[in-house]
N, C-alpha and C. Protein backbone atom coordinates (compact mmCIF):
# COMPACT_ATOMS: atom_id res chain seq x y z
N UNK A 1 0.81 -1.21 0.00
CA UNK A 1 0.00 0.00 0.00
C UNK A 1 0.83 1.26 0.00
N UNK A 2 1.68 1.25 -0.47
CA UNK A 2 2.75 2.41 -0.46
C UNK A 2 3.41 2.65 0.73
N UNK A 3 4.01 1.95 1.47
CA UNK A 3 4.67 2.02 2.76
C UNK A 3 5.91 0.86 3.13
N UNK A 4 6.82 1.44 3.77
CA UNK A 4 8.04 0.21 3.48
C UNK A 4 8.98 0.55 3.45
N UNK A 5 9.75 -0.51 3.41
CA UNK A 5 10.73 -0.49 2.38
C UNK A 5 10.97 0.02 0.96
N UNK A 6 9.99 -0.23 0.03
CA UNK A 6 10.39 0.38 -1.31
C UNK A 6 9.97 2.03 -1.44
N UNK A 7 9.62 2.93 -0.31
CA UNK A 7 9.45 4.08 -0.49
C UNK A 7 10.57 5.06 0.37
N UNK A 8 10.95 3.52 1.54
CA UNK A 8 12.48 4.44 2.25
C UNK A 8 13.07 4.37 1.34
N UNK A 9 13.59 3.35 0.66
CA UNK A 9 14.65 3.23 -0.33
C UNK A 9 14.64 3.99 -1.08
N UNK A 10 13.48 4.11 -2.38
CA UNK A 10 13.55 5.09 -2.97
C UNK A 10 13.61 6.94 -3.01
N UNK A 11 12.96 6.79 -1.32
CA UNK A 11 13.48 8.10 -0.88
C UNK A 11 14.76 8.31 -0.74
N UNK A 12 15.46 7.33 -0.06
CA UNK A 12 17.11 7.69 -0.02
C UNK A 12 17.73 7.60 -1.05
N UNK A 13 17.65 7.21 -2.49
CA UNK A 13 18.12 7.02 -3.49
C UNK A 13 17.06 7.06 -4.89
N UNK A 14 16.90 8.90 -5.19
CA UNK A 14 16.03 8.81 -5.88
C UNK A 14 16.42 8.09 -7.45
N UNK A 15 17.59 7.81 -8.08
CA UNK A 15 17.65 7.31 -8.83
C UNK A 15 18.08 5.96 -8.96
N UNK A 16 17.20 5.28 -9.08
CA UNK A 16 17.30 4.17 -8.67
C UNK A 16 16.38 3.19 -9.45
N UNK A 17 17.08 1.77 -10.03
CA UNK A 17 16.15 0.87 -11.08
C UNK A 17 15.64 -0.46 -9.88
N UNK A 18 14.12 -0.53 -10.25
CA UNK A 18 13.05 -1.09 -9.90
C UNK A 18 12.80 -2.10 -10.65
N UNK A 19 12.65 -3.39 -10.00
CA UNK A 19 12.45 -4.45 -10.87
C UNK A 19 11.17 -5.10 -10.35
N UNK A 20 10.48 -4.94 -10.80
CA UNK A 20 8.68 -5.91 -10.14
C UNK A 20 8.79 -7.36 -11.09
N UNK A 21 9.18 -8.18 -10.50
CA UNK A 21 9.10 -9.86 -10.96
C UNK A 21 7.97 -10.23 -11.35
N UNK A 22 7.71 -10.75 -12.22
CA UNK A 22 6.63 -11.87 -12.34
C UNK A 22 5.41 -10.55 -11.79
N UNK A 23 4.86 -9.63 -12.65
CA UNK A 23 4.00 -8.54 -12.36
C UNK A 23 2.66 -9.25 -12.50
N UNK A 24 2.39 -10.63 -13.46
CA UNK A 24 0.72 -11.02 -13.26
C UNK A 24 0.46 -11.88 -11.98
N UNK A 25 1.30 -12.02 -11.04
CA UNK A 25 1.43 -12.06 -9.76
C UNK A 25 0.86 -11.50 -8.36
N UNK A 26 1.10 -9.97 -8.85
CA UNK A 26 0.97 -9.38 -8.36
C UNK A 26 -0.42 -9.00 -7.65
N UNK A 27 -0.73 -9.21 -6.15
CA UNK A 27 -2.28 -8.43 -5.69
C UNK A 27 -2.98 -7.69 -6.63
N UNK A 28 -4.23 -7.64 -7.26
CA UNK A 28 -5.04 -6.59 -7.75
C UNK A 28 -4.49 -5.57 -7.77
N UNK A 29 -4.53 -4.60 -6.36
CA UNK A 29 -4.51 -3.45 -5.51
C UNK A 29 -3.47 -2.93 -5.98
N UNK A 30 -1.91 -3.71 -6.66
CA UNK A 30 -0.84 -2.92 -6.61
C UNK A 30 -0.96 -2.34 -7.69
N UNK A 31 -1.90 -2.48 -8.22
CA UNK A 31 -2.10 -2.25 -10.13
C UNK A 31 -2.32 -0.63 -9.98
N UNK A 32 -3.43 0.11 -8.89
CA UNK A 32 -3.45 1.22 -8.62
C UNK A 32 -1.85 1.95 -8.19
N UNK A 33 -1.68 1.21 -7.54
CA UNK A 33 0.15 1.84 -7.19
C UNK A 33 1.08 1.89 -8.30
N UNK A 34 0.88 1.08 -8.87
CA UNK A 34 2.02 1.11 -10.10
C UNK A 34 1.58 2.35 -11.29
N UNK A 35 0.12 2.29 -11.35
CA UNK A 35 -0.22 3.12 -12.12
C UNK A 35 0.25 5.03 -11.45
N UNK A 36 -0.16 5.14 -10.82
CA UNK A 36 0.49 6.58 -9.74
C UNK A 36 1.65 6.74 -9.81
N UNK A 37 2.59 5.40 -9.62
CA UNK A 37 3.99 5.85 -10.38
C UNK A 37 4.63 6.18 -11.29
N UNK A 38 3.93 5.29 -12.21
CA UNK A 38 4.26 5.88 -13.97
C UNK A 38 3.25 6.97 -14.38
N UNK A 39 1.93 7.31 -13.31
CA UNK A 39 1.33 8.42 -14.12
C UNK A 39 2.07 9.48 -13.76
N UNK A 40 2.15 9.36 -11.95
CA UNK A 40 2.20 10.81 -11.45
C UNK A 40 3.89 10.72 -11.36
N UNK A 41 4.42 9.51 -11.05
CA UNK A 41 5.42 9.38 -10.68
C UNK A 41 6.17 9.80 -9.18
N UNK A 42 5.04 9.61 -8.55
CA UNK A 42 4.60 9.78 -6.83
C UNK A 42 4.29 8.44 -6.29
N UNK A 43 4.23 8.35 -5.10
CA UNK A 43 4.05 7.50 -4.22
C UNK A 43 3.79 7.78 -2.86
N UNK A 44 2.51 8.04 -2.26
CA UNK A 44 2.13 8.24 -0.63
C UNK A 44 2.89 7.40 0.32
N UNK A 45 3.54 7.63 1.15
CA UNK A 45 4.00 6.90 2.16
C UNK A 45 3.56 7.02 3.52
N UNK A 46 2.16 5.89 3.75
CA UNK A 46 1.73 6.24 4.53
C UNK A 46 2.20 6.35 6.04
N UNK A 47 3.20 6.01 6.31
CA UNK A 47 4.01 5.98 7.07
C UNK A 47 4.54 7.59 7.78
N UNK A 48 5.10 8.46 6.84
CA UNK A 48 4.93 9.85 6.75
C UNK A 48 3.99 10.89 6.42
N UNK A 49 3.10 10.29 5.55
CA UNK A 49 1.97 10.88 5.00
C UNK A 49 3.08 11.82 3.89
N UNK A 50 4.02 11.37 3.23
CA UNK A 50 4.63 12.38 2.28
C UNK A 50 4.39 11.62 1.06
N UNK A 51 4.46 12.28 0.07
CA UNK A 51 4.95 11.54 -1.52
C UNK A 51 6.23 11.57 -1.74
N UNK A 52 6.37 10.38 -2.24
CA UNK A 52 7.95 10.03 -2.86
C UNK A 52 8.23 9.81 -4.14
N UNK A 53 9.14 10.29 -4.48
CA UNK A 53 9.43 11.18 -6.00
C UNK A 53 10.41 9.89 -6.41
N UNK A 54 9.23 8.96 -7.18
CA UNK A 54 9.60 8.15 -8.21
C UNK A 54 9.76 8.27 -9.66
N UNK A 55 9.78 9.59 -9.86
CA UNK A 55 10.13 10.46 -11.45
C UNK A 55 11.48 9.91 -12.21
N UNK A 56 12.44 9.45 -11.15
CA UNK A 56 13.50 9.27 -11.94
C UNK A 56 14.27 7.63 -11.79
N UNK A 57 13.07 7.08 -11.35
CA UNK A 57 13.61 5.79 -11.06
C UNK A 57 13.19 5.29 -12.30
N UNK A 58 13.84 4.34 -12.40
CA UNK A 58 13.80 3.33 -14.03
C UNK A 58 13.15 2.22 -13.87
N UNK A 59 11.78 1.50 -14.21
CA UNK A 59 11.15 0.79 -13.78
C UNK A 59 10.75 -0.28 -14.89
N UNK A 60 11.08 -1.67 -14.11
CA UNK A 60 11.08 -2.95 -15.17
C UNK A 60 9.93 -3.56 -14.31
N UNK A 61 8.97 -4.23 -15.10
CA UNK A 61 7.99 -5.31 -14.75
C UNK A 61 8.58 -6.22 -15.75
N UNK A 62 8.79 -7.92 -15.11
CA UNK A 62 8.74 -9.15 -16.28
C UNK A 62 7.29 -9.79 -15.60
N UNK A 63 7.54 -10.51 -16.83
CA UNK A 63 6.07 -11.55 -16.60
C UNK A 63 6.40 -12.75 -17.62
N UNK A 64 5.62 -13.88 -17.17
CA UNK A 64 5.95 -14.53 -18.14
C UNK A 64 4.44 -14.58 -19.06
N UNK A 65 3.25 -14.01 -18.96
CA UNK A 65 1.93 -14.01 -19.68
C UNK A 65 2.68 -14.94 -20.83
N UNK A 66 2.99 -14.30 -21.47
CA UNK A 66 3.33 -14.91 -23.33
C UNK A 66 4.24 -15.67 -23.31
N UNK A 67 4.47 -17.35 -23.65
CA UNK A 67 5.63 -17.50 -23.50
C UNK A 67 6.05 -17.72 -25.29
N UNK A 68 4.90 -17.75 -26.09
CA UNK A 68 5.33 -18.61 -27.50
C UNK A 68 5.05 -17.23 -28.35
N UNK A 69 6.42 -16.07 -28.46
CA UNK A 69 5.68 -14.67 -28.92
C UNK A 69 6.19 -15.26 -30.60
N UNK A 70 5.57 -14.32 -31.59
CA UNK A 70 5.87 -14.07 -33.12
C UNK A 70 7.22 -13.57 -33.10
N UNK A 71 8.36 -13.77 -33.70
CA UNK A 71 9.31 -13.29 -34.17
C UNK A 71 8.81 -11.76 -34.93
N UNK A 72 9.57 -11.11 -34.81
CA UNK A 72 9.73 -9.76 -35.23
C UNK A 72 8.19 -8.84 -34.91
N UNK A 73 7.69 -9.24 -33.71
CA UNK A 73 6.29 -8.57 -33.21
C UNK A 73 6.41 -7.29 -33.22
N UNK A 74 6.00 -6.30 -33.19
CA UNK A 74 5.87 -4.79 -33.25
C UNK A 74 5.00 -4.38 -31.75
N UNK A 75 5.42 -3.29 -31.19
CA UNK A 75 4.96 -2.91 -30.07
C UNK A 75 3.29 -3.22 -29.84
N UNK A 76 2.25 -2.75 -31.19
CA UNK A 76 1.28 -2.78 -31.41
C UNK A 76 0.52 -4.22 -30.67
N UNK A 77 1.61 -5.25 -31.66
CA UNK A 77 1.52 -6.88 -31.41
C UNK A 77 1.38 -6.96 -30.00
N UNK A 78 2.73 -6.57 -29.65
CA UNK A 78 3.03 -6.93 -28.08
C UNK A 78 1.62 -6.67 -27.44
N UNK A 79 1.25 -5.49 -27.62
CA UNK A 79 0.48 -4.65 -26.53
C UNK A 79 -0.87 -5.59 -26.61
N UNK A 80 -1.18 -6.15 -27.83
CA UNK A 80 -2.88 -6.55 -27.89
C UNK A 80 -2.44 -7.95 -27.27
N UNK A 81 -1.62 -8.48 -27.43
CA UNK A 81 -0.87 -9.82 -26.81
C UNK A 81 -1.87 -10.12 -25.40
N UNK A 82 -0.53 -9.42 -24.47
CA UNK A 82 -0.86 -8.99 -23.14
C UNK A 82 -2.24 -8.74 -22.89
N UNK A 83 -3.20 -7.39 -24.03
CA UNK A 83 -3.85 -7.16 -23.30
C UNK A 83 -4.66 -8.81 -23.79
N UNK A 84 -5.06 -9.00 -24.39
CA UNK A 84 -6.02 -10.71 -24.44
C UNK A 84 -5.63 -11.58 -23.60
N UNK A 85 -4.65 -11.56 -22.31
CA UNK A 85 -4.55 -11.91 -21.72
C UNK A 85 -5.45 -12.39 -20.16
N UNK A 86 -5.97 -10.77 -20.18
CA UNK A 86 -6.85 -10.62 -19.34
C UNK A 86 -6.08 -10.33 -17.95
N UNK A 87 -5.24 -10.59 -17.75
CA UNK A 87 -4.06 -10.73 -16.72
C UNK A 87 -3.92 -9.25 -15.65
N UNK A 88 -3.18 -8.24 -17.02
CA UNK A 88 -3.47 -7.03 -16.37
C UNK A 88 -4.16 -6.30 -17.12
N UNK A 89 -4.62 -4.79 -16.12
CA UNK A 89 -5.72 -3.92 -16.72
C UNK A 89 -5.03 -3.22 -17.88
N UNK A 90 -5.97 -2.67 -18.69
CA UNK A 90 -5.33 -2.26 -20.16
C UNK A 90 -5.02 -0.56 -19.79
N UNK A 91 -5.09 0.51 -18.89
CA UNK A 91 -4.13 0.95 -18.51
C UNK A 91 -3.13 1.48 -17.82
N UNK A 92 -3.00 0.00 -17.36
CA UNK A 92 -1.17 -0.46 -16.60
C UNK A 92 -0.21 -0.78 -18.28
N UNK A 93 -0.88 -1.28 -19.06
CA UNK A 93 -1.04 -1.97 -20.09
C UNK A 93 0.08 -0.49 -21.14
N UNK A 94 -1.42 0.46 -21.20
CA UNK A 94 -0.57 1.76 -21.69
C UNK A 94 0.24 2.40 -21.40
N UNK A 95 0.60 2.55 -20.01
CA UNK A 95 1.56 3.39 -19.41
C UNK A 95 2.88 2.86 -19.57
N UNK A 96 3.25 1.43 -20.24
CA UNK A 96 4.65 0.75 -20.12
C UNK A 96 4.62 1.02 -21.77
N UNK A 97 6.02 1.93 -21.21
CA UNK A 97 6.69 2.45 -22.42
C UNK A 97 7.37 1.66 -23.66
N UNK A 98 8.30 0.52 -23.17
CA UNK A 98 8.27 -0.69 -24.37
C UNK A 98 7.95 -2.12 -23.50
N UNK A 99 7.81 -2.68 -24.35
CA UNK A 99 7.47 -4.18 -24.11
C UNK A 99 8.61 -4.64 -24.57
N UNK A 100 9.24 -5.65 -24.28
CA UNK A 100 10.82 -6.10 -24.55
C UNK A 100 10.43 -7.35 -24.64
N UNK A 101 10.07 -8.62 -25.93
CA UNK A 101 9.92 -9.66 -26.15
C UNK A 101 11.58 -10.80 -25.51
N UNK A 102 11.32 -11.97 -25.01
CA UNK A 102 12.07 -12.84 -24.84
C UNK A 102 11.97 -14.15 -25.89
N UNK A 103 12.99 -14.42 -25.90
CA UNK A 103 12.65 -15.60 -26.85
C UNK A 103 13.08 -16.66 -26.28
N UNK A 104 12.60 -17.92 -27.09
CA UNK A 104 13.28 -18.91 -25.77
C UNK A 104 14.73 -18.80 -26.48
N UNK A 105 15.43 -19.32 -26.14
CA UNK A 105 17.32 -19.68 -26.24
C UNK A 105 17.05 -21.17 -27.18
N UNK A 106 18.02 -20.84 -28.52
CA UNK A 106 18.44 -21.94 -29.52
C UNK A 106 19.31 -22.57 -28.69
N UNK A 107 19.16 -23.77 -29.48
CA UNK A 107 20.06 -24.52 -29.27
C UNK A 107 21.76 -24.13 -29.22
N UNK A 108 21.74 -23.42 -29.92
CA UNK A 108 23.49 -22.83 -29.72
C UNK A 108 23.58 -22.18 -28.49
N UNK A 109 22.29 -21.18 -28.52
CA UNK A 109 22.69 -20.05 -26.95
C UNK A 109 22.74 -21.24 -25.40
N UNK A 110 22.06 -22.18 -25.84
CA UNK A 110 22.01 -23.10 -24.69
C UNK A 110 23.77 -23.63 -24.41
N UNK A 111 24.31 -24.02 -25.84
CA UNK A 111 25.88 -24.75 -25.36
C UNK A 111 26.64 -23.50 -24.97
N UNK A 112 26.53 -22.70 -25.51
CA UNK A 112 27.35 -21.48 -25.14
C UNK A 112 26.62 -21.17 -23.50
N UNK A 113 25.57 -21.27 -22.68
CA UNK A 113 25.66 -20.52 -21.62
C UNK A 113 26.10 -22.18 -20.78
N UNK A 114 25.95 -23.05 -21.13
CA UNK A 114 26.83 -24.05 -20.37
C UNK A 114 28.00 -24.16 -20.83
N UNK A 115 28.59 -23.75 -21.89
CA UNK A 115 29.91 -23.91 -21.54
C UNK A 115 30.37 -22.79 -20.30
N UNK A 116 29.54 -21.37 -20.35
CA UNK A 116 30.64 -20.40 -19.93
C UNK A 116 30.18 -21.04 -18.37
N UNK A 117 29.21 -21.15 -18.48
CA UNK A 117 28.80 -21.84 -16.65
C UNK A 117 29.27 -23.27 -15.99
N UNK A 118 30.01 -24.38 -17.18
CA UNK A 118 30.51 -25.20 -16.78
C UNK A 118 32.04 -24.73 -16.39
N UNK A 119 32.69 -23.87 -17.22
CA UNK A 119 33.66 -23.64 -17.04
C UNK A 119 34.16 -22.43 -15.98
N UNK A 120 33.20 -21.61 -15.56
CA UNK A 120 33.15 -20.78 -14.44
C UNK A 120 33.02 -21.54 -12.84
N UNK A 121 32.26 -22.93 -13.25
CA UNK A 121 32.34 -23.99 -11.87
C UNK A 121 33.28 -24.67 -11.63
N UNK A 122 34.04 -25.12 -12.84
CA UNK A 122 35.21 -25.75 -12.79
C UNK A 122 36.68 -24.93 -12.57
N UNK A 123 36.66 -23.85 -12.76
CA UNK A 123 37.47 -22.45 -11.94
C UNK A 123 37.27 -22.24 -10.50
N UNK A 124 36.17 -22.55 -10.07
CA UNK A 124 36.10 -22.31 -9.16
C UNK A 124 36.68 -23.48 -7.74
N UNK A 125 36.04 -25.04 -8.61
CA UNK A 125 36.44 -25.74 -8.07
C UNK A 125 38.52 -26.30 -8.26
N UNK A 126 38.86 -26.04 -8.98
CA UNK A 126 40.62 -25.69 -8.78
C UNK A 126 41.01 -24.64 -8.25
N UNK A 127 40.50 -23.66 -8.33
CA UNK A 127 41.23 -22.65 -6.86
C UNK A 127 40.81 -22.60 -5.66
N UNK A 128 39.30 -23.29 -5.27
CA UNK A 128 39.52 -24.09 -4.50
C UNK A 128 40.58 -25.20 -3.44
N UNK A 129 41.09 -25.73 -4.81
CA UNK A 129 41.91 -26.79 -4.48
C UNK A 129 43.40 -26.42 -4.89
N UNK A 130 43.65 -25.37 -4.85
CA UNK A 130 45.04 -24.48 -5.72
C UNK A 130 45.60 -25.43 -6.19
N UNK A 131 45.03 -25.71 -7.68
CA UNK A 131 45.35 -26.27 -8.47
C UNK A 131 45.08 -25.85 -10.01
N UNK A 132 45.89 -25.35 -10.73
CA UNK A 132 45.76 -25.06 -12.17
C UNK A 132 45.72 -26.01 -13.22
N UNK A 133 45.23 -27.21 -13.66
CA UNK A 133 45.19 -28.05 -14.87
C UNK A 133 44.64 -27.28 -15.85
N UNK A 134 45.36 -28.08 -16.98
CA UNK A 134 44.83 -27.72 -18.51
C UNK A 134 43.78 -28.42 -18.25
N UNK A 135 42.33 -27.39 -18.62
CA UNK A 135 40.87 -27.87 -18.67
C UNK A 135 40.63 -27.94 -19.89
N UNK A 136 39.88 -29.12 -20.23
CA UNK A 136 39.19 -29.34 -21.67
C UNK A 136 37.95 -29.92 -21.27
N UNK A 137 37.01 -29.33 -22.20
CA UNK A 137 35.83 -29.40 -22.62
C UNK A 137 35.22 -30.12 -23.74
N UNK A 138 35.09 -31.32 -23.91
CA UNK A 138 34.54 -31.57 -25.36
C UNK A 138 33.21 -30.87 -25.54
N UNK A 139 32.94 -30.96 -27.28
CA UNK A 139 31.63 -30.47 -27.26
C UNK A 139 30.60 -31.35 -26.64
N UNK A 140 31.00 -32.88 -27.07
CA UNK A 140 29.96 -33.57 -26.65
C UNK A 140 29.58 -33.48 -25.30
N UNK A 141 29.99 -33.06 -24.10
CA UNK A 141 30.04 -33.26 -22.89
C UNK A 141 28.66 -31.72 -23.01
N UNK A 142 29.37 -30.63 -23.40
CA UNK A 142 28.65 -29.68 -23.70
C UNK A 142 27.29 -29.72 -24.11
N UNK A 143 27.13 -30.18 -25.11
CA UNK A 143 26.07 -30.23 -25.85
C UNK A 143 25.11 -31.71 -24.49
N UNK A 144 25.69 -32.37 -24.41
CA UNK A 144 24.69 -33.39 -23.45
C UNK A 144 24.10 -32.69 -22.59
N UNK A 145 25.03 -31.70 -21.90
CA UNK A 145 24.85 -30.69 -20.56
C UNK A 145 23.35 -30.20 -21.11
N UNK A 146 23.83 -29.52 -22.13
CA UNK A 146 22.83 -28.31 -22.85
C UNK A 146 21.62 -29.15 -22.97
N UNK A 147 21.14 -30.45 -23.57
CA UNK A 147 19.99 -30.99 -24.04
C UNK A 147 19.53 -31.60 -22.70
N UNK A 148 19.96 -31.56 -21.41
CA UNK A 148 19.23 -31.95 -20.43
C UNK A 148 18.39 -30.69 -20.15
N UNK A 149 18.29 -29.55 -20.57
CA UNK A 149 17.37 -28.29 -20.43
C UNK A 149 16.23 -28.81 -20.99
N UNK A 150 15.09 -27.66 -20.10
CA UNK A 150 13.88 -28.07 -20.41
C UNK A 150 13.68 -26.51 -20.93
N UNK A 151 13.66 -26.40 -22.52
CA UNK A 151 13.25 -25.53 -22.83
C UNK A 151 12.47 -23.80 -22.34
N UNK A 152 11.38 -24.04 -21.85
CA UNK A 152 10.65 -24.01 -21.15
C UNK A 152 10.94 -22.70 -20.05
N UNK A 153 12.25 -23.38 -19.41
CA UNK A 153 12.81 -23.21 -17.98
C UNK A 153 13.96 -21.59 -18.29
N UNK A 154 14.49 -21.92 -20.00
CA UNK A 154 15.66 -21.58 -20.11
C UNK A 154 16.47 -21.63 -19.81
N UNK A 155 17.77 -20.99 -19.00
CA UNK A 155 18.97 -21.53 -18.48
C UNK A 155 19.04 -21.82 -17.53
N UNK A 156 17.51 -21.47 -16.47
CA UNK A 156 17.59 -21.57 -15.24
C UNK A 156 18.27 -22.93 -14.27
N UNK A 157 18.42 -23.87 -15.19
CA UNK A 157 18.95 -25.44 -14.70
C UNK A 157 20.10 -25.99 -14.99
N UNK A 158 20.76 -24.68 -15.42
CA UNK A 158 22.22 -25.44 -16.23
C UNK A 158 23.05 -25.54 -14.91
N UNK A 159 23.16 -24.80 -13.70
CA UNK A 159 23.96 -24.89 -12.64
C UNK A 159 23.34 -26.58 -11.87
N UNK A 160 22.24 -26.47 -11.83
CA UNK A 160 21.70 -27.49 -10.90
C UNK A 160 21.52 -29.32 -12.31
N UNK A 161 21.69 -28.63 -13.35
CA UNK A 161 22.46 -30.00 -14.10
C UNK A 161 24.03 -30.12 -13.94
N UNK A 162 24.60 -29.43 -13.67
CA UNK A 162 25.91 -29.33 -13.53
C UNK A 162 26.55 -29.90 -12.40
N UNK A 163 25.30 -29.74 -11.36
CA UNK A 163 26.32 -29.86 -10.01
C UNK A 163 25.52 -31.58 -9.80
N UNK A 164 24.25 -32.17 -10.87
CA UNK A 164 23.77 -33.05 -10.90
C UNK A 164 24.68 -34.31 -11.56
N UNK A 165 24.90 -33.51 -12.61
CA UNK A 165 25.66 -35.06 -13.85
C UNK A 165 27.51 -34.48 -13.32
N UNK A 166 27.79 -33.44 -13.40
CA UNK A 166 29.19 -33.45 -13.29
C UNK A 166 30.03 -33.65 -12.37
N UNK A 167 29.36 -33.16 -11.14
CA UNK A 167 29.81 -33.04 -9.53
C UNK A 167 30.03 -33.93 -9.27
N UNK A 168 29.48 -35.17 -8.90
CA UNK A 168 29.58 -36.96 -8.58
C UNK A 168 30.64 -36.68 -9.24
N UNK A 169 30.71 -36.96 -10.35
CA UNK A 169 31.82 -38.18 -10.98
C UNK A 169 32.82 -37.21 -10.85
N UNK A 170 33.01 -36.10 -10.93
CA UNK A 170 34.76 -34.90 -10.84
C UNK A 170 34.84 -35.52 -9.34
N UNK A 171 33.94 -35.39 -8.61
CA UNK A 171 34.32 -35.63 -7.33
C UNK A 171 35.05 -36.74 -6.96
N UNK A 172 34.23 -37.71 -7.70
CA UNK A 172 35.09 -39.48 -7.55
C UNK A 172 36.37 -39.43 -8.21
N UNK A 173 36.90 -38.64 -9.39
CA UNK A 173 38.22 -38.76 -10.53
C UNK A 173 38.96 -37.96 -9.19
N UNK A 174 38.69 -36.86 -8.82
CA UNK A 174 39.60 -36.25 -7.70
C UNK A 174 40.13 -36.94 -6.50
N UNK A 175 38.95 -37.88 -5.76
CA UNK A 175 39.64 -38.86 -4.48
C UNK A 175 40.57 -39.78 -5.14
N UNK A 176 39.91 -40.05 -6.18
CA UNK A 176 40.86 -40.80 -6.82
C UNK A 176 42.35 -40.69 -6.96
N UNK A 177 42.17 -39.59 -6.97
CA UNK A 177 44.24 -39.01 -7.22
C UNK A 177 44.83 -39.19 -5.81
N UNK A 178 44.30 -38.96 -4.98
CA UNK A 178 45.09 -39.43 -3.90
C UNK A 178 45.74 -38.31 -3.40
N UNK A 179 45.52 -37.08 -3.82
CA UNK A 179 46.21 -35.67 -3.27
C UNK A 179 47.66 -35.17 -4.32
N UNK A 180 47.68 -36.21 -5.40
CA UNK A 180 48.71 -36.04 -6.70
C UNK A 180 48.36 -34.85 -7.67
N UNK A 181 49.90 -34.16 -8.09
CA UNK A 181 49.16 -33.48 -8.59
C UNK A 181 48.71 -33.67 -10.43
N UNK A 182 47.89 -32.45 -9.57
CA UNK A 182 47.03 -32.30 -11.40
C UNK A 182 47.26 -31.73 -12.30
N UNK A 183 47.47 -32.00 -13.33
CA UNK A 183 47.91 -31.45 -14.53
C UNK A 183 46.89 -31.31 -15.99
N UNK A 184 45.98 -32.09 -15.60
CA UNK A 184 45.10 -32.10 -16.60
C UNK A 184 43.89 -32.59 -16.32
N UNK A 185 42.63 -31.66 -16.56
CA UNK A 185 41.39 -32.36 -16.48
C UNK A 185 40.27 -32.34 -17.62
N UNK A 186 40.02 -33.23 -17.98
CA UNK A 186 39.00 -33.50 -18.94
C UNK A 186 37.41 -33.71 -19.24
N UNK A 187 36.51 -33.19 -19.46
CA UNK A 187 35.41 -33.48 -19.30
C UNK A 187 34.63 -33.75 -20.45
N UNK A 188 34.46 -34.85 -20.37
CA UNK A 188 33.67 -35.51 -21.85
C UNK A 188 32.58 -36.54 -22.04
N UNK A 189 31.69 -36.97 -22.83
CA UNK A 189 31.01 -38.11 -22.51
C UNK A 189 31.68 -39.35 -23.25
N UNK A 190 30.23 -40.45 -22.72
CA UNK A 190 30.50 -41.97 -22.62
C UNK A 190 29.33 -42.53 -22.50
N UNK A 191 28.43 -42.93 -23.59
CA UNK A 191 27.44 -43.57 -24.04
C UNK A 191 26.34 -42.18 -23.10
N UNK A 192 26.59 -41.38 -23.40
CA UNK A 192 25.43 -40.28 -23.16
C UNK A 192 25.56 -39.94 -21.74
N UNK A 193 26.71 -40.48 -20.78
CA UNK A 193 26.87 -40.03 -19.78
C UNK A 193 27.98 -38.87 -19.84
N UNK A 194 27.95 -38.00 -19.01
CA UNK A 194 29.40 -37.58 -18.56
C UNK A 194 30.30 -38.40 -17.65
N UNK A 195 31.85 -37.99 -18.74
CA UNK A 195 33.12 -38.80 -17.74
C UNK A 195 33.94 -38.05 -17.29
N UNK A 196 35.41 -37.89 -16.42
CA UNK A 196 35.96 -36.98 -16.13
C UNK A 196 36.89 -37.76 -16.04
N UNK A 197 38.51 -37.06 -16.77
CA UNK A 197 39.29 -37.42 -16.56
C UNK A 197 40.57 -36.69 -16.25
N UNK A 198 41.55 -37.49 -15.53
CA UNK A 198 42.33 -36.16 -14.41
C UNK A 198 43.29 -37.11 -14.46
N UNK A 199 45.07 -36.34 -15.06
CA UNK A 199 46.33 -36.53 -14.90
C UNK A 199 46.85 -36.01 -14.35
């Protein structure tokens, strides 16, 4: 109801970016609040009984309403999208200045954000262990990583496939060494599993 946290904050820091998650979420009621911000760009704090000067804050709502949009949609598109949604009122609807389409992630953007996220875990886990090996990556190991995604989800599962299929078995190739050192680690598959291998 306009009181809080998000009106101290934004009082102490009038410039400042606002992110509202998942906005068809959101209570009814906040739909009036959000609208006062982008109309008036005020906010009552009932707390003080003052308005707070949200004029210069930068304000993102996501949602997931649409998940299967048209390639090359036009604002127009976007907007009748949403509004047939029924979700939110049509104008909360007008007052958002662009609509920013997501797409799901190809198949390429998928190996590319597991490689950089397999290989940002596996950095982490050698300095950990202050140990520098030459790391290799096959694609295949990559690409297996990548096709355990559920579309759907987007990248949200590449850490928690990672620490699922890769973790075990790096973990077992490492006791394995016996505290020797390492010079090389490998990560690749083996009949559709991941293997790991460490000199």
């Amino acid at each position: 109801g306009g009181e809080g946290m998000l009106t101290r904050e934004v009082a102490a820091h009038r410039q400042t970016v606002l992110l509202f998650d998942e906005l068809e979420k959101a209570a009814r009621g906040m739909t009036d609040l959000f609208l006062r911000m982008l109309d008036e760009g005020k906010v009552r704090d009932r707390r003080t009984d003052r308005d707070v000067d949200f004029s210069r804050c930068i304000i993102f709502f996501t949602s997931n309403l649409i998940t299967d949009l048209p390639v090359g949609a036009d604002q127009n598109v976007l907007r009748n999208l949403v509004q047939k949604t029924g979700a939110l009122r049509p104008e909360l609807i007008a007052r958002m200045g662009t609509i920013v389409p997501f797409h799901r992630f190809s198949d390429s953007d998928m190996c590319k954000i597991t490689e950089m996220q397999l290989t940002k875990y596996l950095e982490q886990v050698c300095r950990s262990r202050h140990v520098s090996p030459r790391v290799t990556l096959s694609r295949g190991a990559i690409e297996c990583l990548a096709l355990k995604q559920d579309a759907k989800f987007g990248a949200r599962n590449v850490t928690s496939s990672i620490e699922q299929h890769v973790e075990p078995v790096l973990r077992k190739a490492l006791l394995a060494q016996n505290g020797r050192d390492i010079r090389s680690l490998a990560i690749d598959t083996q009949d559709e599993r991941i293997v790991v291998a460490i000199e």
